[in-house]
PDB file of N, CA and C in Angstrom:
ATOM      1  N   UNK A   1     -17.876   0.461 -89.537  1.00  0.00           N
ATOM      2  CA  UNK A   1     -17.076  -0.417 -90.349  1.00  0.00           C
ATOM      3  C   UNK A   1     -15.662  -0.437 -89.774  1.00  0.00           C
ATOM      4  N   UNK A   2     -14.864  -1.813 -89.679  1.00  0.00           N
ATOM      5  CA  UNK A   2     -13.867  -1.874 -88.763  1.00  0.00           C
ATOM      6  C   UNK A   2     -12.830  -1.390 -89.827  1.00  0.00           C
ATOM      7  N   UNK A   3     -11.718  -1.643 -89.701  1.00  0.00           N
ATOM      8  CA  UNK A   3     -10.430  -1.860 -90.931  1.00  0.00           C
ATOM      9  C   UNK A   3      -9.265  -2.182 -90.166  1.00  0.00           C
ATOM     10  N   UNK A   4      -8.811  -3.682 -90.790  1.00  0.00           N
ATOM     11  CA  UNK A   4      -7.669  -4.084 -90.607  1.00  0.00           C
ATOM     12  C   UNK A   4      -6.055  -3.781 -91.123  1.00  0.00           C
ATOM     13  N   UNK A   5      -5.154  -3.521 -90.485  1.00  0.00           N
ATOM     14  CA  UNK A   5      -4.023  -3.621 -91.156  1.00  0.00           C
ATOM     15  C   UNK A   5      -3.776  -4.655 -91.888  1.00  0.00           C
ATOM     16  N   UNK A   6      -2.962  -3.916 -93.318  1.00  0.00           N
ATOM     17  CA  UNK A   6      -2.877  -5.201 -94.238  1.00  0.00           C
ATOM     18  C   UNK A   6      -1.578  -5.902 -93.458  1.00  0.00           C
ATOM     19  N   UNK A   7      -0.611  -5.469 -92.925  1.00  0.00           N
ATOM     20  CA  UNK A   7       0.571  -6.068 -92.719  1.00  0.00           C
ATOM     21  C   UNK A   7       0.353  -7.041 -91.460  1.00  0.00           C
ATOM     22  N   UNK A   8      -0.209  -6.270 -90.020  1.00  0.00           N
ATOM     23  CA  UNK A   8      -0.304  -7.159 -89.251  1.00  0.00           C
ATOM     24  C   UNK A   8      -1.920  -7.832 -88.778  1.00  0.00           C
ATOM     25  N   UNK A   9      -2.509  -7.190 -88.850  1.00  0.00           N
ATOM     26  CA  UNK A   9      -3.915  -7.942 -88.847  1.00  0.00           C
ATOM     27  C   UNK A   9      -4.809  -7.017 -87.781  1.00  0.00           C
ATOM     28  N   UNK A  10      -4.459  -6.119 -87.403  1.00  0.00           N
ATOM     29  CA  UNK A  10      -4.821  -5.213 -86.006  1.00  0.00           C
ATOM     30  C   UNK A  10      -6.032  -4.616 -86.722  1.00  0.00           C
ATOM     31  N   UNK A  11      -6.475  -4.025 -85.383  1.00  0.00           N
ATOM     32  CA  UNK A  11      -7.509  -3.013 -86.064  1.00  0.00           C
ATOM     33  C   UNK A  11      -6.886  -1.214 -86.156  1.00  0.00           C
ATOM     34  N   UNK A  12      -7.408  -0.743 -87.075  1.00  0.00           N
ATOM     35  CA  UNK A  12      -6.539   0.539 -87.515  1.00  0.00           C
ATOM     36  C   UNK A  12      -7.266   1.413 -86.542  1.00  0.00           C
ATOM     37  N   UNK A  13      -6.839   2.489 -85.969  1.00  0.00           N
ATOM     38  CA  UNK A  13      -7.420   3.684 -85.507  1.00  0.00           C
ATOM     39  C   UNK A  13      -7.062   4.518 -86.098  1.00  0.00           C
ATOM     40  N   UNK A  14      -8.244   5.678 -85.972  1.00  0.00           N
ATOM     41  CA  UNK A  14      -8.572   6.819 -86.818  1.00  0.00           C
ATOM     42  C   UNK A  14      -8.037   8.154 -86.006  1.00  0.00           C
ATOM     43  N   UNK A  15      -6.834   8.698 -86.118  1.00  0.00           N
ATOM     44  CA  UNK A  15      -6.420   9.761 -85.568  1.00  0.00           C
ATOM     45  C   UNK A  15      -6.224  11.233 -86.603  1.00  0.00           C
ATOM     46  N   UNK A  16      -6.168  12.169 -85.985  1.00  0.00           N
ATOM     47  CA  UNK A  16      -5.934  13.491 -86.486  1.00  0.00           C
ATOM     48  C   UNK A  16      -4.420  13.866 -87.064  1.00  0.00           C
ATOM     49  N   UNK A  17      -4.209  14.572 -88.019  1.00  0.00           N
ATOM     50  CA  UNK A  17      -2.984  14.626 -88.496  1.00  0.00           C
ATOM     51  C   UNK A  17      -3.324  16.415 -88.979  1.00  0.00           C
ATOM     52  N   UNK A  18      -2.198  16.828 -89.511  1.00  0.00           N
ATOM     53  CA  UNK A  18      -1.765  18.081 -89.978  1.00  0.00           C
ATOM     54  C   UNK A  18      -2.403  17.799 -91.052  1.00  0.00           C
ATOM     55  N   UNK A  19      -2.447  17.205 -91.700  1.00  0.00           N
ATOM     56  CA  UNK A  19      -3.355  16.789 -93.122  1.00  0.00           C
ATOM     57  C   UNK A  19      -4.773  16.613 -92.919  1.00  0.00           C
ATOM     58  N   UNK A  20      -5.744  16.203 -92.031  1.00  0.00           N
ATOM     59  CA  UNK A  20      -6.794  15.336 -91.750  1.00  0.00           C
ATOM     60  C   UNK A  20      -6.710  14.643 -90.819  1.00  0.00           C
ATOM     61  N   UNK A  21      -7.835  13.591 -90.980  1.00  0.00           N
ATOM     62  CA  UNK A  21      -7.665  12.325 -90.775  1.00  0.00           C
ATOM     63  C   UNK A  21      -7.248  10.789 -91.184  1.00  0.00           C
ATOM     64  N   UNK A  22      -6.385   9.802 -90.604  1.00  0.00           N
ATOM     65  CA  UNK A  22      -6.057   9.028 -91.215  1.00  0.00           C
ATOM     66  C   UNK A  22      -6.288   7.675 -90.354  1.00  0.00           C
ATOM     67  N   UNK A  23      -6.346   6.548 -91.015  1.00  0.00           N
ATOM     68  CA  UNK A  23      -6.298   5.126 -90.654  1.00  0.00           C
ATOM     69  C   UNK A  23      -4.634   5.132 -89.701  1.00  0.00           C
ATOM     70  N   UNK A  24      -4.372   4.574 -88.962  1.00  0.00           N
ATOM     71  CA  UNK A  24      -2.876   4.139 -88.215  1.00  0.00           C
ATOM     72  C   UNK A  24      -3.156   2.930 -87.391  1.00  0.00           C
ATOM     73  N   UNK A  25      -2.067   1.892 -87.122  1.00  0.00           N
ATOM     74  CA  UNK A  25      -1.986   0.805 -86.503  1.00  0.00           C
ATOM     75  C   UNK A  25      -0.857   1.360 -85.368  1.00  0.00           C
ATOM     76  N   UNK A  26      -1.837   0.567 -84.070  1.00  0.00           N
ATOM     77  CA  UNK A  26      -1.111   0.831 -82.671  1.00  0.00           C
ATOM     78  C   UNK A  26       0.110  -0.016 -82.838  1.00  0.00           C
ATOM     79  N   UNK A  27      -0.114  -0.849 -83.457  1.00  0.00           N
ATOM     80  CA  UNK A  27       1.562  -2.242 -83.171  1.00  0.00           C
ATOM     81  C   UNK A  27       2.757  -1.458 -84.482  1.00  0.00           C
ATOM     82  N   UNK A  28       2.409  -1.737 -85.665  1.00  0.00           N
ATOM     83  CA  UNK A  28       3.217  -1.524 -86.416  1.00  0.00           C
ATOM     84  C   UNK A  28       3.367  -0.237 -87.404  1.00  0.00           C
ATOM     85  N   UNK A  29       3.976   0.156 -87.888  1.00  0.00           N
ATOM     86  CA  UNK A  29       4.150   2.064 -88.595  1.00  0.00           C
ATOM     87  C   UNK A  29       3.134   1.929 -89.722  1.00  0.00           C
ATOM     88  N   UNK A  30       1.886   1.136 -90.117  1.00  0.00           N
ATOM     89  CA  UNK A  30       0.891   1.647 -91.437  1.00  0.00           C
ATOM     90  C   UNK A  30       0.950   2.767 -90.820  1.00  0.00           C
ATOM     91  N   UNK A  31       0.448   3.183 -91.623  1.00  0.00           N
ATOM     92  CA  UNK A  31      -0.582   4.582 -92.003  1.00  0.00           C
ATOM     93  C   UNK A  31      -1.303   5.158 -93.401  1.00  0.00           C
ATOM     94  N   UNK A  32      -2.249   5.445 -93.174  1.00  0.00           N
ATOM     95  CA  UNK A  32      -3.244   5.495 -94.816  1.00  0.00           C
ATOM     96  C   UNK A  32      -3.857   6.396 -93.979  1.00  0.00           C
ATOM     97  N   UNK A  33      -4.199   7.328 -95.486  1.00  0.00           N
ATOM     98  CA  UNK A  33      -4.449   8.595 -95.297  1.00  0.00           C
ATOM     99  C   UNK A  33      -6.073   8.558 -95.657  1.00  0.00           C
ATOM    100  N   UNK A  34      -6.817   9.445 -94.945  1.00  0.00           N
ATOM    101  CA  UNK A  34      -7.897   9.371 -95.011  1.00  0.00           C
ATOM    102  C   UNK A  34      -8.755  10.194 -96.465  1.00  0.00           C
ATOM    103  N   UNK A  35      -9.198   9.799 -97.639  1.00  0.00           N
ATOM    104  CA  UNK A  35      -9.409  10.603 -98.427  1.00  0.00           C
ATOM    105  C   UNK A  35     -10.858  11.530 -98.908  1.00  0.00           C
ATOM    106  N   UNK A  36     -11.752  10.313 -98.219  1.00  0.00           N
ATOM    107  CA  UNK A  36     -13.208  10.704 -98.543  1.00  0.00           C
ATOM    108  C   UNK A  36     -14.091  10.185 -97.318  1.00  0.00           C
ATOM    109  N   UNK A  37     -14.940  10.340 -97.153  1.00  0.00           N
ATOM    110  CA  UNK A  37     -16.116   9.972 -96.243  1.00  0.00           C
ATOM    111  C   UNK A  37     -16.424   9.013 -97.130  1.00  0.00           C
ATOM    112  N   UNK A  38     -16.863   7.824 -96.311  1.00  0.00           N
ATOM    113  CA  UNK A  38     -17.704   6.772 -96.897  1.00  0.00           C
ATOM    114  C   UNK A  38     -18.563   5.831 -96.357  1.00  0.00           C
ATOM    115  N   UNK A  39     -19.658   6.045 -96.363  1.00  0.00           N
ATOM    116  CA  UNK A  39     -20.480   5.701 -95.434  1.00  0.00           C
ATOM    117  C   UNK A  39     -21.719   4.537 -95.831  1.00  0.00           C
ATOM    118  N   UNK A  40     -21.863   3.500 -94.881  1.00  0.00           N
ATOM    119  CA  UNK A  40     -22.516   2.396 -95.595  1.00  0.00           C
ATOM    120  C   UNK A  40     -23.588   1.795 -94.266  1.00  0.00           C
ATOM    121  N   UNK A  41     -24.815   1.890 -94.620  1.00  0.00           N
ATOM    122  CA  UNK A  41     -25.898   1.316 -93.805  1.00  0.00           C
ATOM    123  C   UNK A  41     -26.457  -0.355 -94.309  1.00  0.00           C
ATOM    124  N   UNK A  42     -26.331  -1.259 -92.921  1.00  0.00           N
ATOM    125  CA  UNK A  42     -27.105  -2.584 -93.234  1.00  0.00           C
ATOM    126  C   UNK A  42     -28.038  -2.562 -92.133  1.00  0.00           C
ATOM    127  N   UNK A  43     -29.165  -2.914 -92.664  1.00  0.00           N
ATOM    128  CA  UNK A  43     -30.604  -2.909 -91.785  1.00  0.00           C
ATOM    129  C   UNK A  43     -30.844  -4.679 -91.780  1.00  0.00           C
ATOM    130  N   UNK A  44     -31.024  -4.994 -90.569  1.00  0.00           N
ATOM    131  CA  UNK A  44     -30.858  -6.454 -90.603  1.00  0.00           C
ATOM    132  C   UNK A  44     -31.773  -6.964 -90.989  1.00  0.00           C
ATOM    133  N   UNK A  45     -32.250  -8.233 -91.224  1.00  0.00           N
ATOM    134  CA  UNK A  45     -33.901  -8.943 -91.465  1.00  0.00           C
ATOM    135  C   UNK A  45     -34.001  -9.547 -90.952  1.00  0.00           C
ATOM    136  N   UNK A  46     -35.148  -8.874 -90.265  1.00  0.00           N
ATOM    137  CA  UNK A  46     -36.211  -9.734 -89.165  1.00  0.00           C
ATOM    138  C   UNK A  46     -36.782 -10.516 -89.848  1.00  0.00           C
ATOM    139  N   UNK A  47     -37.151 -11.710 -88.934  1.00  0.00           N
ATOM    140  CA  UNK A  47     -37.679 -13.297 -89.113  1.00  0.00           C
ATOM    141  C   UNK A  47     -38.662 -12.671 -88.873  1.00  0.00           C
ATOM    142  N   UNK A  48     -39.630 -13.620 -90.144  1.00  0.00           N
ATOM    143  CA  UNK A  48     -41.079 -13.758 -89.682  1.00  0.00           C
ATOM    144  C   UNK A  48     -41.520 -14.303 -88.294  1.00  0.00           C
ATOM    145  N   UNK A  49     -42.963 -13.475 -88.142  1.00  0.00           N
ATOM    146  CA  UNK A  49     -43.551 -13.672 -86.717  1.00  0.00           C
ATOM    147  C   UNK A  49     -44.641 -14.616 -87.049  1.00  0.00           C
ATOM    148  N   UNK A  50     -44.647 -15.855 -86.273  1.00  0.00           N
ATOM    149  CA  UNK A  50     -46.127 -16.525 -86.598  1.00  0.00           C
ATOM    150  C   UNK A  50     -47.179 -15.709 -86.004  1.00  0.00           C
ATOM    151  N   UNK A  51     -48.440 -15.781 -85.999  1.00  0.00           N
ATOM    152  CA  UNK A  51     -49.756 -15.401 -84.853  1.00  0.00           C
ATOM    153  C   UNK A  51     -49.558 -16.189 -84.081  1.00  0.00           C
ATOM    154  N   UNK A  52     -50.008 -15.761 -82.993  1.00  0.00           N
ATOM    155  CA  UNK A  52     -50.008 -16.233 -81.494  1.00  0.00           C
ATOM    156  C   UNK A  52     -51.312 -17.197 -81.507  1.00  0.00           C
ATOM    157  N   UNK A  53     -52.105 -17.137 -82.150  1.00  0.00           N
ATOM    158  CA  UNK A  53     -53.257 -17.609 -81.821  1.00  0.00           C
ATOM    159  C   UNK A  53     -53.628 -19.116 -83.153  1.00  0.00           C
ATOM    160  N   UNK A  54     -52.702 -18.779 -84.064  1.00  0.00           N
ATOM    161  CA  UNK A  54     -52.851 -20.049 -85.047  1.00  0.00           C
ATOM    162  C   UNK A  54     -53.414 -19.069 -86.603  1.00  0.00           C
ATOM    163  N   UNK A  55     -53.405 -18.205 -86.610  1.00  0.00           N
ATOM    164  CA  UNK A  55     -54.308 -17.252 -87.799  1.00  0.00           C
ATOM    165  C   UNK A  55     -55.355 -17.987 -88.182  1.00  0.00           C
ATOM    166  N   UNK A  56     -55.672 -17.430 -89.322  1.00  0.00           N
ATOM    167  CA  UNK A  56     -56.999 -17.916 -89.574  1.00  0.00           C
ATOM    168  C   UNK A  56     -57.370 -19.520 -89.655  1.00  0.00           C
ATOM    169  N   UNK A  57     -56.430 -19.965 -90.140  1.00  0.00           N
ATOM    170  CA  UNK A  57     -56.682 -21.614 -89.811  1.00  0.00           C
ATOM    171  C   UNK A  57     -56.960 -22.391 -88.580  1.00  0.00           C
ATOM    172  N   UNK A  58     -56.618 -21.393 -87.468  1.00  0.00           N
ATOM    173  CA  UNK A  58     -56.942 -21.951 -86.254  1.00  0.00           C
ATOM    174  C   UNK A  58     -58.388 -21.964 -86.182  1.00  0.00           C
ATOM    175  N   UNK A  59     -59.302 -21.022 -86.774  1.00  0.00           N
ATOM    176  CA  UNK A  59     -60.974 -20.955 -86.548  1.00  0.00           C
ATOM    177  C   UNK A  59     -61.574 -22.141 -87.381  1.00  0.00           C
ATOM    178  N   UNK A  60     -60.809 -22.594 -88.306  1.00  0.00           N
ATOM    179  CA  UNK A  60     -61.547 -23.678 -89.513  1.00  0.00           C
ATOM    180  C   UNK A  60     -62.340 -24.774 -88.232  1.00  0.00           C
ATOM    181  N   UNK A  61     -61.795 -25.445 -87.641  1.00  0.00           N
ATOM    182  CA  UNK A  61     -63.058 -26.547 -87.531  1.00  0.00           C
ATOM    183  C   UNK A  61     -63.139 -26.484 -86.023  1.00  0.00           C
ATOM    184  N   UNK A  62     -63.457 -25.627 -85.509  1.00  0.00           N
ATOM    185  CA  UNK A  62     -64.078 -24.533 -84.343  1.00  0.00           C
ATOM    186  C   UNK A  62     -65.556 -25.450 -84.338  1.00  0.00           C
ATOM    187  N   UNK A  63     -66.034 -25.139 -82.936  1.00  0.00           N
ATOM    188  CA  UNK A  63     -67.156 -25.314 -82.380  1.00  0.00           C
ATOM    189  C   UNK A  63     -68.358 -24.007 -82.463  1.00  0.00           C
ATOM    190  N   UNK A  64     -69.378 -24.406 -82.406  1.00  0.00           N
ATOM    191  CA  UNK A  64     -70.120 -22.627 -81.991  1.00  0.00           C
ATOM    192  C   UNK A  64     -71.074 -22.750 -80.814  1.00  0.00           C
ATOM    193  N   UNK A  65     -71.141 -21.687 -80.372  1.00  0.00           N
ATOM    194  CA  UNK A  65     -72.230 -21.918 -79.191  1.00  0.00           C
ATOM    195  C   UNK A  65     -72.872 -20.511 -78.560  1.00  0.00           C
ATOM    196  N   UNK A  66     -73.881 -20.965 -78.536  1.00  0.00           N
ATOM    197  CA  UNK A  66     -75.053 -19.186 -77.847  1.00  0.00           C
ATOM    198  C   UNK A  66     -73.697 -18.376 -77.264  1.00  0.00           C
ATOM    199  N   UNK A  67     -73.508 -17.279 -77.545  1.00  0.00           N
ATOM    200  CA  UNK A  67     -72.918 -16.562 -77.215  1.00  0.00           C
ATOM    201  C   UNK A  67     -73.276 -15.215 -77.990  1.00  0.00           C
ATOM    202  N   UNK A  68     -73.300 -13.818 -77.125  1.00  0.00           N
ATOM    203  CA  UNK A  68     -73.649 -12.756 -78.121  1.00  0.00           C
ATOM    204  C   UNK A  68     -72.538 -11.636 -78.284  1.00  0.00           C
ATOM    205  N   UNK A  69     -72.719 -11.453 -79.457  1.00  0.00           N
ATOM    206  CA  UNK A  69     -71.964 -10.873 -80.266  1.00  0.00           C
ATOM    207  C   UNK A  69     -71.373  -9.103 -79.876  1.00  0.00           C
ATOM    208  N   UNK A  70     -70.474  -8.436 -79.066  1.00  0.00           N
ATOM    209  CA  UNK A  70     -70.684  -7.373 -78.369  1.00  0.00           C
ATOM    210  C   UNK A  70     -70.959  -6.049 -79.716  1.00  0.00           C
ATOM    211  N   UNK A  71     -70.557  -6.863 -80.487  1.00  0.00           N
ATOM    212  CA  UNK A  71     -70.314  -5.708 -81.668  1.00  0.00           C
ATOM    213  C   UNK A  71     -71.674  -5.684 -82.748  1.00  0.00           C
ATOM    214  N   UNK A  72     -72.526  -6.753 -82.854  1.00  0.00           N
ATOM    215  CA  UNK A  72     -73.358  -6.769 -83.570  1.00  0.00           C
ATOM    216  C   UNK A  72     -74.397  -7.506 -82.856  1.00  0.00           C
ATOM    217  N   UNK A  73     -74.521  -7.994 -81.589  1.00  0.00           N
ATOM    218  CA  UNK A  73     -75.261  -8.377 -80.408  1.00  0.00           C
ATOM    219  C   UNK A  73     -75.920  -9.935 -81.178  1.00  0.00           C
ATOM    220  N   UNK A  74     -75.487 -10.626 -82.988  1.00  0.00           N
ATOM    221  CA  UNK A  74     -75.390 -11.655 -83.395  1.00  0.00           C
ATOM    222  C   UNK A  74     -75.557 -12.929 -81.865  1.00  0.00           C
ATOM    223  N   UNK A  75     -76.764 -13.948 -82.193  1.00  0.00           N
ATOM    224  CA  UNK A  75     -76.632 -14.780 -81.028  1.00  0.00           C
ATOM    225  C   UNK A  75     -76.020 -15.878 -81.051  1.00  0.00           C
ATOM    226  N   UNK A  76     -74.278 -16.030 -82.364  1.00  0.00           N
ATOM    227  CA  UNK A  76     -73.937 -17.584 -82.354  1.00  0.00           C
ATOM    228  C   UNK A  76     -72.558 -17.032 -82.286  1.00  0.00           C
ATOM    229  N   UNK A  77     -71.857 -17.710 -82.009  1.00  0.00           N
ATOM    230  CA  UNK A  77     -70.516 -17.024 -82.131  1.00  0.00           C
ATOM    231  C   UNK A  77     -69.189 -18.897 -81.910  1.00  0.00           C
ATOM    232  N   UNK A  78     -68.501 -18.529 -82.590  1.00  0.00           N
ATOM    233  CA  UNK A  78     -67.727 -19.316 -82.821  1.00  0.00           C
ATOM    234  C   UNK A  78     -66.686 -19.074 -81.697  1.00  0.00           C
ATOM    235  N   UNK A  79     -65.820 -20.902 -80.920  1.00  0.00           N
ATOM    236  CA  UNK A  79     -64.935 -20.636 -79.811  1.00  0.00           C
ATOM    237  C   UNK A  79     -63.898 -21.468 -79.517  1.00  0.00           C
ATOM    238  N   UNK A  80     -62.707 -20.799 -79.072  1.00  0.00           N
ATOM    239  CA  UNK A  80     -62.092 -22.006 -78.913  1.00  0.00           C
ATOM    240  C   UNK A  80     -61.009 -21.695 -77.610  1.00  0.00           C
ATOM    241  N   UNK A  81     -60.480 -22.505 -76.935  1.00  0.00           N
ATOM    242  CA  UNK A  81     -60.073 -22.828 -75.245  1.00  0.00           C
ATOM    243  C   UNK A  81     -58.701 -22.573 -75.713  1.00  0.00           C
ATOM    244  N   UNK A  82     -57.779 -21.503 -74.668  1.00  0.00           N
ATOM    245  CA  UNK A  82     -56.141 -21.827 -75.230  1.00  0.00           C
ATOM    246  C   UNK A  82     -55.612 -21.083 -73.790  1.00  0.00           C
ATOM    247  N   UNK A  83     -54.697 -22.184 -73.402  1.00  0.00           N
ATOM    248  CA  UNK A  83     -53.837 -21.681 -72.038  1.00  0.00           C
ATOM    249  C   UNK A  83     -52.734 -21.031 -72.222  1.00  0.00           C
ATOM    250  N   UNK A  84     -53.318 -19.666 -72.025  1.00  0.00           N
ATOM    251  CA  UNK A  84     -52.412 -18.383 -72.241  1.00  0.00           C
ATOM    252  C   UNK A  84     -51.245 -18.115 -71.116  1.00  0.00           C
ATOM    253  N   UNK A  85     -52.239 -18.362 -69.708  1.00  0.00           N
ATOM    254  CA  UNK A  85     -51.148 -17.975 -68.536  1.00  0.00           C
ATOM    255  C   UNK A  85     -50.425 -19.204 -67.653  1.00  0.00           C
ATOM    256  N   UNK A  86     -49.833 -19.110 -66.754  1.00  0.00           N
ATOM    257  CA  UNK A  86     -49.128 -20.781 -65.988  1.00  0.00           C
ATOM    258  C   UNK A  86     -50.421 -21.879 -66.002  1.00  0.00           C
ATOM    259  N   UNK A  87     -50.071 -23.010 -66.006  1.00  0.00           N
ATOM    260  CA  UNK A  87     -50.734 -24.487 -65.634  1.00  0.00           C
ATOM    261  C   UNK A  87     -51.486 -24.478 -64.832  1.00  0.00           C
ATOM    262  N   UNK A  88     -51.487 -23.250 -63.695  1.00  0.00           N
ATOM    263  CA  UNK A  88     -52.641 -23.465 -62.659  1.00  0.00           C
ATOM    264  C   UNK A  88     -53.642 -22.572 -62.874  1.00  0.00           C
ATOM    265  N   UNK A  89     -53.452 -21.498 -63.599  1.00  0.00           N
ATOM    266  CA  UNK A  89     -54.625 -20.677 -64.235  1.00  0.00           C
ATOM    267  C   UNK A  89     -55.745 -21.108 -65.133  1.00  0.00           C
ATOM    268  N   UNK A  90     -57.132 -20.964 -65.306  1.00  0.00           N
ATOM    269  CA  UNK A  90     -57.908 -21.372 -66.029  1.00  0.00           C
ATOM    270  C   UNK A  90     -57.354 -20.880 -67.134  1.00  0.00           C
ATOM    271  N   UNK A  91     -57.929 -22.101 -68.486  1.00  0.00           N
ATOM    272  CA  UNK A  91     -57.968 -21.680 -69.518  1.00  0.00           C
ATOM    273  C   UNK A  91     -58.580 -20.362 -70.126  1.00  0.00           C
ATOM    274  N   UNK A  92     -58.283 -19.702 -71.049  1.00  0.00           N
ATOM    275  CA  UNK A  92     -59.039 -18.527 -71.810  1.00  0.00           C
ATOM    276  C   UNK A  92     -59.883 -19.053 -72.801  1.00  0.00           C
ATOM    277  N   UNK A  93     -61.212 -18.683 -72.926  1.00  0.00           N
ATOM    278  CA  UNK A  93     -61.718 -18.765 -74.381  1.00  0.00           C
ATOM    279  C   UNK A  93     -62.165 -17.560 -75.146  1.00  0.00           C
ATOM    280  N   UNK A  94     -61.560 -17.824 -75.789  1.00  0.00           N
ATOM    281  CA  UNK A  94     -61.843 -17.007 -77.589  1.00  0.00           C
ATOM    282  C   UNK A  94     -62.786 -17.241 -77.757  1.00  0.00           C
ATOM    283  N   UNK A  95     -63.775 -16.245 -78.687  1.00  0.00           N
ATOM    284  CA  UNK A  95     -65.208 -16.315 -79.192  1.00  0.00           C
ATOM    285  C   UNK A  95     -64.865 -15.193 -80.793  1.00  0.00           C
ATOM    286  N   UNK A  96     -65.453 -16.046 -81.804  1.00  0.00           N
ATOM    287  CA  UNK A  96     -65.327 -15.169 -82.943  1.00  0.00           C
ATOM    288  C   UNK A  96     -67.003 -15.091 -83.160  1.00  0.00           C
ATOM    289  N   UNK A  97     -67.359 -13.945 -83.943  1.00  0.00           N
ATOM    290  CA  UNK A  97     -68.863 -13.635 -83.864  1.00  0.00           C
ATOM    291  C   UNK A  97     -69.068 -14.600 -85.389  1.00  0.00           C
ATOM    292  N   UNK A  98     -70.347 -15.616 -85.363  1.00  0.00           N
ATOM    293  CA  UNK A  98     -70.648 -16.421 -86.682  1.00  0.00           C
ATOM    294  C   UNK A  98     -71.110 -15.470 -88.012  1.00  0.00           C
ATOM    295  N   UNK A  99     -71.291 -14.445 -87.687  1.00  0.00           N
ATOM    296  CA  UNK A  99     -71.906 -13.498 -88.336  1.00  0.00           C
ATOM    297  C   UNK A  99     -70.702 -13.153 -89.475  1.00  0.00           C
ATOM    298  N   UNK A 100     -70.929 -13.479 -90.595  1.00  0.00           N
ATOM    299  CA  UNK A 100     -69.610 -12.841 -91.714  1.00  0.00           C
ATOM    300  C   UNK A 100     -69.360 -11.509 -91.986  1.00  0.00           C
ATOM    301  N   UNK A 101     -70.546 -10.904 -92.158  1.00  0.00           N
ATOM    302  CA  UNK A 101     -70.245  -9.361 -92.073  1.00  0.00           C
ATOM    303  C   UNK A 101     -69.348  -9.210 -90.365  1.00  0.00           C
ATOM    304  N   UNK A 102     -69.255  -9.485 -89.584  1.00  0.00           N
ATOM    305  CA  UNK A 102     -68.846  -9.030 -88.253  1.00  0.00           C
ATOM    306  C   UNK A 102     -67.445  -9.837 -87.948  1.00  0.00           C
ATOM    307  N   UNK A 103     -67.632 -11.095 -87.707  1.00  0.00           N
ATOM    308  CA  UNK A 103     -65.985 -11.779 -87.259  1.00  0.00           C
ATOM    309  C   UNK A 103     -65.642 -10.932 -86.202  1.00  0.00           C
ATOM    310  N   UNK A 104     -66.330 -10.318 -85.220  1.00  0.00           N
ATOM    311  CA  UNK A 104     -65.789  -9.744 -84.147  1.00  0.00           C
ATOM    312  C   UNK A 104     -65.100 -10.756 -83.393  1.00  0.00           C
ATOM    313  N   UNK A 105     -63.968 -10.937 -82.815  1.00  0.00           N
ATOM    314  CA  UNK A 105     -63.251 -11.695 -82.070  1.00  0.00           C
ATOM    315  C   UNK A 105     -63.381 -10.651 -80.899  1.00  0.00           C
ATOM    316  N   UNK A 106     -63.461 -11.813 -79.320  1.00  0.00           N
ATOM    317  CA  UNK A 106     -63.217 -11.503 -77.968  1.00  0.00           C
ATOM    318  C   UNK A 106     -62.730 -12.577 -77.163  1.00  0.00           C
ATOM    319  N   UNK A 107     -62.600 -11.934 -76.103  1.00  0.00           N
ATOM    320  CA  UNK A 107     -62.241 -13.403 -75.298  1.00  0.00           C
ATOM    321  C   UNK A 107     -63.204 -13.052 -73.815  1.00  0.00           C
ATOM    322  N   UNK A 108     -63.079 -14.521 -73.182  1.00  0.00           N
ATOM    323  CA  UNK A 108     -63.930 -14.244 -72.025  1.00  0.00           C
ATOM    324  C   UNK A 108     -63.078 -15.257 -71.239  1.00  0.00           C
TER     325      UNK A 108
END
């Protein structure tokens, strides 16, 4: 926490005295005496993060196709195409398993 002089507008520094410590301004003669510790924490707020991938609304009107399931070896699995790396790299596809107990998601 900073603190300004009331008279000229500076910022105060905190030096040692025969008494303590006190507030003092480099330009002009304040001085305020230091009386208590006082100490104050602000934790900033972080912005929400979207999903990278669209969350669950991205699977709603998905395609499916033979594909097996690594986690429940299920033979339908739901998919969809998304260019993860530069323009000249193939696309990635996502595969979610059709199986409701499972929803295993992979990619290939």
């Amino acid at each position: 926490m900073l603190l300004f002089c009331p008279t000229c507008g500076n910022i105060l520094m905190v030096e040692e005295d025969t008494n303590g410590l006190r507030f003092s301004c480099n330009t002009c003669p304040y001085i305020c005496n230091i009386n208590k510790k006082i100490s104050t924490r602000t934790y900033p707020h972080l912005k929400e993060v979207d999903h990278v991938m669209g969350g669950a609304a991205a699977w709603e009107n998905v395609d499916s196709t033979d594909a097996e399931c690594p986690a429940c070896y299920h033979k339908r699995a739901y998919f969809m195409q998304m260019q993860t790396r530069s323009a000249d790299e193939p696309m990635t596809t996502f595969y979610r398993c059709c199986n409701q107990l499972c929803s295993h998601t992979w990619r290939d």
